[in-house]
N, C-alpha and C. Protein backbone atom coordinates (compact mmCIF):
# COMPACT_ATOMS: atom_id res chain seq x y z
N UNK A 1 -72.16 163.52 -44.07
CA UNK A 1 -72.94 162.31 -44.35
C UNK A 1 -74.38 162.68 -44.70
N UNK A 2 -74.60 161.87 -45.87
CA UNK A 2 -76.54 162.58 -45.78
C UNK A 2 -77.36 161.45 -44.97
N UNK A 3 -78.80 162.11 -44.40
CA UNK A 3 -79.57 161.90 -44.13
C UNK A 3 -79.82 160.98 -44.15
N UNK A 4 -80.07 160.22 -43.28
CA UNK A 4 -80.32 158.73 -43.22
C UNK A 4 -82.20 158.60 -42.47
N UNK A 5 -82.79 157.24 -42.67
CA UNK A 5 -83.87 157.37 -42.37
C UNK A 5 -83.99 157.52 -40.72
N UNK A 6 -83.05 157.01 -39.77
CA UNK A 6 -82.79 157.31 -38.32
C UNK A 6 -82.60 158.63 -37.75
N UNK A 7 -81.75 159.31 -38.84
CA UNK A 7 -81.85 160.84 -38.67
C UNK A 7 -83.33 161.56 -38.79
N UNK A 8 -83.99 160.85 -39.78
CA UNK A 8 -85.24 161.87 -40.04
C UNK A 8 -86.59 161.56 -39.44
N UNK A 9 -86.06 160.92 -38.02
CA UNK A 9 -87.25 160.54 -37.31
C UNK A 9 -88.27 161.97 -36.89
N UNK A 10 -87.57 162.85 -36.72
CA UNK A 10 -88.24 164.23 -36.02
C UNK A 10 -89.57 164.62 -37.40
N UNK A 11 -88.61 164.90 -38.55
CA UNK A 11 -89.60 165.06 -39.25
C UNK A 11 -90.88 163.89 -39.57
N UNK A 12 -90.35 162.66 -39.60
CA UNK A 12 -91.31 161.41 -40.06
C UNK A 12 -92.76 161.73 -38.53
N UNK A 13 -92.17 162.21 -37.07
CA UNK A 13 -93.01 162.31 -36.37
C UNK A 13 -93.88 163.00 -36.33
N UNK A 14 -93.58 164.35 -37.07
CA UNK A 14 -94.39 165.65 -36.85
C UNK A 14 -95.06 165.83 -38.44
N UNK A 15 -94.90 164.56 -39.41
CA UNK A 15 -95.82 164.45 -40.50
C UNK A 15 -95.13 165.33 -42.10
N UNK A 16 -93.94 165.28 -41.33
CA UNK A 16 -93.51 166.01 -42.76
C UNK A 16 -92.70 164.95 -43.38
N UNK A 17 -92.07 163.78 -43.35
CA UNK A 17 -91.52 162.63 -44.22
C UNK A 17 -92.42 161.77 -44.00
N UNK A 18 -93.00 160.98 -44.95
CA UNK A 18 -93.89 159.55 -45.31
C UNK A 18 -93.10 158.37 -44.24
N UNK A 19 -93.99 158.08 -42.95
CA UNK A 19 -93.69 156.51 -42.40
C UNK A 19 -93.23 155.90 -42.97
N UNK A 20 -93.67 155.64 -44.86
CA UNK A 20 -93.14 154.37 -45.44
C UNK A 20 -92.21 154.24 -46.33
N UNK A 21 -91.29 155.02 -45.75
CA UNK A 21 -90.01 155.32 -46.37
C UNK A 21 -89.11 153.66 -45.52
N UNK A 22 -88.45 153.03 -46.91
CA UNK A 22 -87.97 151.95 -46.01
C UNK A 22 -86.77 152.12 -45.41
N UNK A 23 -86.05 150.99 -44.50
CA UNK A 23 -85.29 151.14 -43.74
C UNK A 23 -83.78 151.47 -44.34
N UNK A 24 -83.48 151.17 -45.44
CA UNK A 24 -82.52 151.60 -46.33
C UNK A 24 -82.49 153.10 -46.70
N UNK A 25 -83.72 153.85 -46.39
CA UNK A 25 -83.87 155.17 -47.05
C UNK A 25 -82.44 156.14 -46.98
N UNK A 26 -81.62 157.01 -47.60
CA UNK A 26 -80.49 157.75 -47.63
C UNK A 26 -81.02 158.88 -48.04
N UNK A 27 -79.76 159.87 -48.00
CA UNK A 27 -80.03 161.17 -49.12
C UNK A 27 -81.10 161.78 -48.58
N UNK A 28 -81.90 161.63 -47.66
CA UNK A 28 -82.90 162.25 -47.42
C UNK A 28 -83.24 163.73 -47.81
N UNK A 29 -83.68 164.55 -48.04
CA UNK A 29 -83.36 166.15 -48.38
C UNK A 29 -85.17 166.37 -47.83
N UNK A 30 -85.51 167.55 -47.12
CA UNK A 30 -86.94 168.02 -46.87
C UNK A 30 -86.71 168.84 -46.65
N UNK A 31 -88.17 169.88 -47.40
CA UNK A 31 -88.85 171.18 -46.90
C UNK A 31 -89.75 171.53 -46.81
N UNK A 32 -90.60 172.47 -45.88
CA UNK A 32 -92.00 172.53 -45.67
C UNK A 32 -91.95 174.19 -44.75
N UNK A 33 -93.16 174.24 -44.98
CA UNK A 33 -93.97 175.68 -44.81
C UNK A 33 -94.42 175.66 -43.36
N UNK A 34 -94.52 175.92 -42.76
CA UNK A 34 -95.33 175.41 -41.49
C UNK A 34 -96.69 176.77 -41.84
N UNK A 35 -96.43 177.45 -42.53
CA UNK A 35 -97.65 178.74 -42.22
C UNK A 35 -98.95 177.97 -43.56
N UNK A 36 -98.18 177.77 -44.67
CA UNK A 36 -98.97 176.73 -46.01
C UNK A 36 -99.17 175.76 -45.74
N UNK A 37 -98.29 174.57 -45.07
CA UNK A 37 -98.36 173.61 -44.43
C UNK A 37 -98.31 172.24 -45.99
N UNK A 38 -97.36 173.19 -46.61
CA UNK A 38 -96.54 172.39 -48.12
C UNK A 38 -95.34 171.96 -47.36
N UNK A 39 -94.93 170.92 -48.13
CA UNK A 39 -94.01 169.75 -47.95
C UNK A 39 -93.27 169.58 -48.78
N UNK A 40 -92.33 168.94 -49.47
CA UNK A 40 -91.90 168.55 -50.56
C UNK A 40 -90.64 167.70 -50.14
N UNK A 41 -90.22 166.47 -50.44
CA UNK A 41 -88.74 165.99 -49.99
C UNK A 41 -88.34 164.99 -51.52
N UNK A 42 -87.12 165.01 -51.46
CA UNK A 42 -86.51 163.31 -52.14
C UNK A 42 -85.84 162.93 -51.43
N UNK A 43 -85.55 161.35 -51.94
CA UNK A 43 -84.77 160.37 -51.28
C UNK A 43 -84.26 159.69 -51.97
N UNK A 44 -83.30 158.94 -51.33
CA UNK A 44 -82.79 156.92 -51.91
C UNK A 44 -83.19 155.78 -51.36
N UNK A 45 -83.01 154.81 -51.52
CA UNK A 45 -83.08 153.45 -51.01
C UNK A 45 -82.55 152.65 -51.20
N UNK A 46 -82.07 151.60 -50.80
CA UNK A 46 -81.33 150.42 -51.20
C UNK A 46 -82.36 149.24 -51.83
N UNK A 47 -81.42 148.35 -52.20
CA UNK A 47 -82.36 147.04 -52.99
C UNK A 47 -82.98 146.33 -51.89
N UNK A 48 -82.68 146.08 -50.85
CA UNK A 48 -83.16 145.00 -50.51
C UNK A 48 -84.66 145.51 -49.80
N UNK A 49 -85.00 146.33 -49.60
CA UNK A 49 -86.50 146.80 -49.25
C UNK A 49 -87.37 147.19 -49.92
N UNK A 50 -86.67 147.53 -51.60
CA UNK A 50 -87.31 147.81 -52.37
C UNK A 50 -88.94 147.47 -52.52
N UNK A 51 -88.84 145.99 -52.79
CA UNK A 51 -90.67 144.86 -52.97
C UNK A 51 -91.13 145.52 -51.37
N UNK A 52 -90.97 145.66 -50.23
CA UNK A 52 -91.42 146.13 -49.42
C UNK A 52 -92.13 147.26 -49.08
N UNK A 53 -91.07 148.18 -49.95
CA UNK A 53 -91.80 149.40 -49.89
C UNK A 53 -92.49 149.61 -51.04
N UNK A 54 -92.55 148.76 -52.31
CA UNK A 54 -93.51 148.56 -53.20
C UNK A 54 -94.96 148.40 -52.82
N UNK A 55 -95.03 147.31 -51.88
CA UNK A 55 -96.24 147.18 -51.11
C UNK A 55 -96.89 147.61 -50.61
N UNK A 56 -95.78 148.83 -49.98
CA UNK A 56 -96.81 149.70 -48.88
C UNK A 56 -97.28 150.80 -49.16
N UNK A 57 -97.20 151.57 -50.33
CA UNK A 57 -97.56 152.06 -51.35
C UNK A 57 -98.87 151.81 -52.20
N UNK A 58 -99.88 152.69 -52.52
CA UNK A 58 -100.87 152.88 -53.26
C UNK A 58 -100.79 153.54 -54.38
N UNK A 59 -100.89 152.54 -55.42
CA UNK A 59 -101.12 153.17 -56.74
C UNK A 59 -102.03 154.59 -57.10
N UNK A 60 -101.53 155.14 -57.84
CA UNK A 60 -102.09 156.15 -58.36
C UNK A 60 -102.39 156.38 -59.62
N UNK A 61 -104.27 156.18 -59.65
CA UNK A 61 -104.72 156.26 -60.78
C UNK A 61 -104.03 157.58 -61.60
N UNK A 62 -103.98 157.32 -62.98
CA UNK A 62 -103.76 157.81 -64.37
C UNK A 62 -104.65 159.17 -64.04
N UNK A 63 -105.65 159.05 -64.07
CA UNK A 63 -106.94 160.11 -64.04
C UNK A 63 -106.76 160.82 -62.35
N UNK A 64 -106.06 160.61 -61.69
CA UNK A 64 -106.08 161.17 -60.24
C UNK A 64 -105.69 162.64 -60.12
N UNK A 65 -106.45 163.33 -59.48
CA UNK A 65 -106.25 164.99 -59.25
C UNK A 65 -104.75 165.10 -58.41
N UNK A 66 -103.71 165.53 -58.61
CA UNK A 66 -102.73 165.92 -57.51
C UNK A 66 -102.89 166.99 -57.32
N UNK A 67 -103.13 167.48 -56.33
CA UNK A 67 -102.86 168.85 -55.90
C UNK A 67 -101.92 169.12 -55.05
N UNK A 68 -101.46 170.09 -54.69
CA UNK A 68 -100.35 171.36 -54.39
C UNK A 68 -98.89 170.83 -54.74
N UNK A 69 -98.97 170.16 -55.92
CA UNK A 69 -97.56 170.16 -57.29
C UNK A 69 -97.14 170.35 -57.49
N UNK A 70 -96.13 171.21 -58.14
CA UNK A 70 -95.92 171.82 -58.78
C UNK A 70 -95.18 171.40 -59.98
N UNK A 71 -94.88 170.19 -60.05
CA UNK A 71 -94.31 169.22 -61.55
C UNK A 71 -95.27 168.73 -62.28
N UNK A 72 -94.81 168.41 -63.98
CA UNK A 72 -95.81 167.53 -64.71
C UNK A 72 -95.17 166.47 -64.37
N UNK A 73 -96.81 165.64 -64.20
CA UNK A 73 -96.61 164.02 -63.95
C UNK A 73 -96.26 163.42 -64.62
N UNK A 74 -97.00 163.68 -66.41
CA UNK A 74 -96.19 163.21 -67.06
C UNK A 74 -95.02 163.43 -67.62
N UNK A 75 -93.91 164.23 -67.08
CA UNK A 75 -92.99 164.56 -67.28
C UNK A 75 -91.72 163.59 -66.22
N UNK A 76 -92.80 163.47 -65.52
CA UNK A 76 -91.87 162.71 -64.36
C UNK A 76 -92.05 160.92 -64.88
N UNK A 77 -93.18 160.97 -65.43
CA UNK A 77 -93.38 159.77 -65.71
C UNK A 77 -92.44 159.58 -67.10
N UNK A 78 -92.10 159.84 -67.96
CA UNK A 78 -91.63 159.71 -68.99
C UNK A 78 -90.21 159.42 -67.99
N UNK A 79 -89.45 160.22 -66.70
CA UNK A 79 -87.87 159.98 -66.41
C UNK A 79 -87.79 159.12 -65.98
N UNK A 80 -89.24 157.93 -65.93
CA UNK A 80 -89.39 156.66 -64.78
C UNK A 80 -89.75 156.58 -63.83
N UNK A 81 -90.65 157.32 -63.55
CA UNK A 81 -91.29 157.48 -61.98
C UNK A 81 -92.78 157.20 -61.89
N UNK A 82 -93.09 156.14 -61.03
CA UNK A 82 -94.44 155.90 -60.60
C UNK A 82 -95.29 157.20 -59.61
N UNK A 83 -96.49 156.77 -59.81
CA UNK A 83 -96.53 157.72 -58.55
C UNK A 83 -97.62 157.10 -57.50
N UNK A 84 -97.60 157.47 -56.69
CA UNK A 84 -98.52 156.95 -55.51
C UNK A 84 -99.03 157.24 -54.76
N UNK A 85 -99.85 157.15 -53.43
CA UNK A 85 -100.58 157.50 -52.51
C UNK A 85 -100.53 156.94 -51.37
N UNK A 86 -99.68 157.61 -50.11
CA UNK A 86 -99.55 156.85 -48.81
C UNK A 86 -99.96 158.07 -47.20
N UNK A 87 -101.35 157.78 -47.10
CA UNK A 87 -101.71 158.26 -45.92
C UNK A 87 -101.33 159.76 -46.56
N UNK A 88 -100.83 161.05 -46.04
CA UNK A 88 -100.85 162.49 -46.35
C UNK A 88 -100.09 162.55 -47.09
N UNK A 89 -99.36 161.74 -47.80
CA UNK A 89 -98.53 162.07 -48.73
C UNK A 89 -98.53 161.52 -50.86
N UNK A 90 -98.09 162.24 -51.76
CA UNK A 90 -97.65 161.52 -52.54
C UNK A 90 -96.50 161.12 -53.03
N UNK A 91 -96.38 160.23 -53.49
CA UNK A 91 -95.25 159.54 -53.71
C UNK A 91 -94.57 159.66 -55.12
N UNK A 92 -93.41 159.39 -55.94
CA UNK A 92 -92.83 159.28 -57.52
C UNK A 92 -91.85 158.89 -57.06
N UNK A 93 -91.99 157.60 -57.29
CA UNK A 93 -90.67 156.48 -57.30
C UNK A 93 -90.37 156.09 -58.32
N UNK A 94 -88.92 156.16 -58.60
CA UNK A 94 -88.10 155.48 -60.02
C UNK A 94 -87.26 154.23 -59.32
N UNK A 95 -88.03 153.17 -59.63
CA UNK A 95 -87.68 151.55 -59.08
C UNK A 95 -86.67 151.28 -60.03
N UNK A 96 -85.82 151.87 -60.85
CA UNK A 96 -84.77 151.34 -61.54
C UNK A 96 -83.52 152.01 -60.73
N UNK A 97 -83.47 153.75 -60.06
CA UNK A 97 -82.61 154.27 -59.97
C UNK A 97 -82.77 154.26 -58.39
N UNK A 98 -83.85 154.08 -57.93
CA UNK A 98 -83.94 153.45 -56.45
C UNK A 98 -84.04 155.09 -55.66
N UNK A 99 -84.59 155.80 -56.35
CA UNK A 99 -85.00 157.16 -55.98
C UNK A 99 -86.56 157.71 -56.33
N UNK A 100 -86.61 158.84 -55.37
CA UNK A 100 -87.97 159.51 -55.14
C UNK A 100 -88.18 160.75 -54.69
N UNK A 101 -89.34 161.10 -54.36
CA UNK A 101 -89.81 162.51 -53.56
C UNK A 101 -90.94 162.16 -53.69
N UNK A 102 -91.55 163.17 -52.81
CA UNK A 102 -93.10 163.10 -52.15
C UNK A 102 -93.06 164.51 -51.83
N UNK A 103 -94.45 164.51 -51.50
CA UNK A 103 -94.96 165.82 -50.95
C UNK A 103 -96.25 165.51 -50.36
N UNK A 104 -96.50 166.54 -49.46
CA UNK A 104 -97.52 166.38 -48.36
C UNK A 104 -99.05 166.35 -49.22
N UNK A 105 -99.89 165.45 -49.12
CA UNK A 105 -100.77 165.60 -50.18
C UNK A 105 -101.88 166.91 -50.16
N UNK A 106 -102.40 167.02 -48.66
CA UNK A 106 -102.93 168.21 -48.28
C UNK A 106 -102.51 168.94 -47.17
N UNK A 107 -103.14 169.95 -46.98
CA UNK A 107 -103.37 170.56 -45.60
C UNK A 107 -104.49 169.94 -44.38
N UNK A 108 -103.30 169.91 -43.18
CA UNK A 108 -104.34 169.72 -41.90
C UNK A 108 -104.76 169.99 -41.65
C-alpha cells in the first residue's frame, strides 16, 4: 500500500513533509540528508481537499529565487505545475492531475 498522509506523521513531525499536505494526501514518497539537511518528496491527493489545500498555500512569485533545486521551473511549469511557498518548504502542484513534490526550502 503507499503512503498515506497518517503514515507520514513521523516525517511531517521532524520537518521533513509540509503540515499542509491535505487529508486525502497518498503516494507519499520522501528523502532527505540529515548531514545537508535537503529534502525532496512527491505526492497525491484527492478532490475533495483540493480548494483547501489551495488556500493554504502561498503563491510564488514568477521572479522568486528557489534555492537548493535542482529542476527547471519552467520546465515544470510548462507539465502544469504551480509553485509555492509553505513555512520551510516549496511546493509544485499540478491541480489537474492532483499531484506534487516539495522540498525543504532551506537549512536549519
Amino acid at each position: 500500500s503507499s503512503p498515506t498522509i497518517a503514515a507520514a506523521m513521523h516525517g511531517i513531525e521532524r520537518g521533513w513533509i509540509p503540515m499542509t499536505l491535505p487529508a486525502s494526501t497518498y503516494q507519499i514518497r520522501e528523502s532527505h540528508d540529515l548531514d545537508t539537511n535537503v529534502g525532496h518528496g512527491t505526492f497525491a491527493f484527492g478532490a475533495a481537499d483540493a480548494e483547501q489545500f489551495r488556500a493554504s498555500l502561498t503563491a510564488l512569485p514568477a521572479d522568486a529565487v528557489i534555492q537548493r533545486i535542482d529542476i527547471s521551473r519552467a520546465q515544470k511549469e510548462l507539465e502544469g505545475y504551480t509553485f509555492y511557498r509553505h513555512d520551510d518548504f516549496y511546493l509544485a502542484v499540478n491541480w489537474n492531475r492532483r499531484c506534487g513534490e516539495f522540498w525543504l526550502a532551506h537549512s536549519r
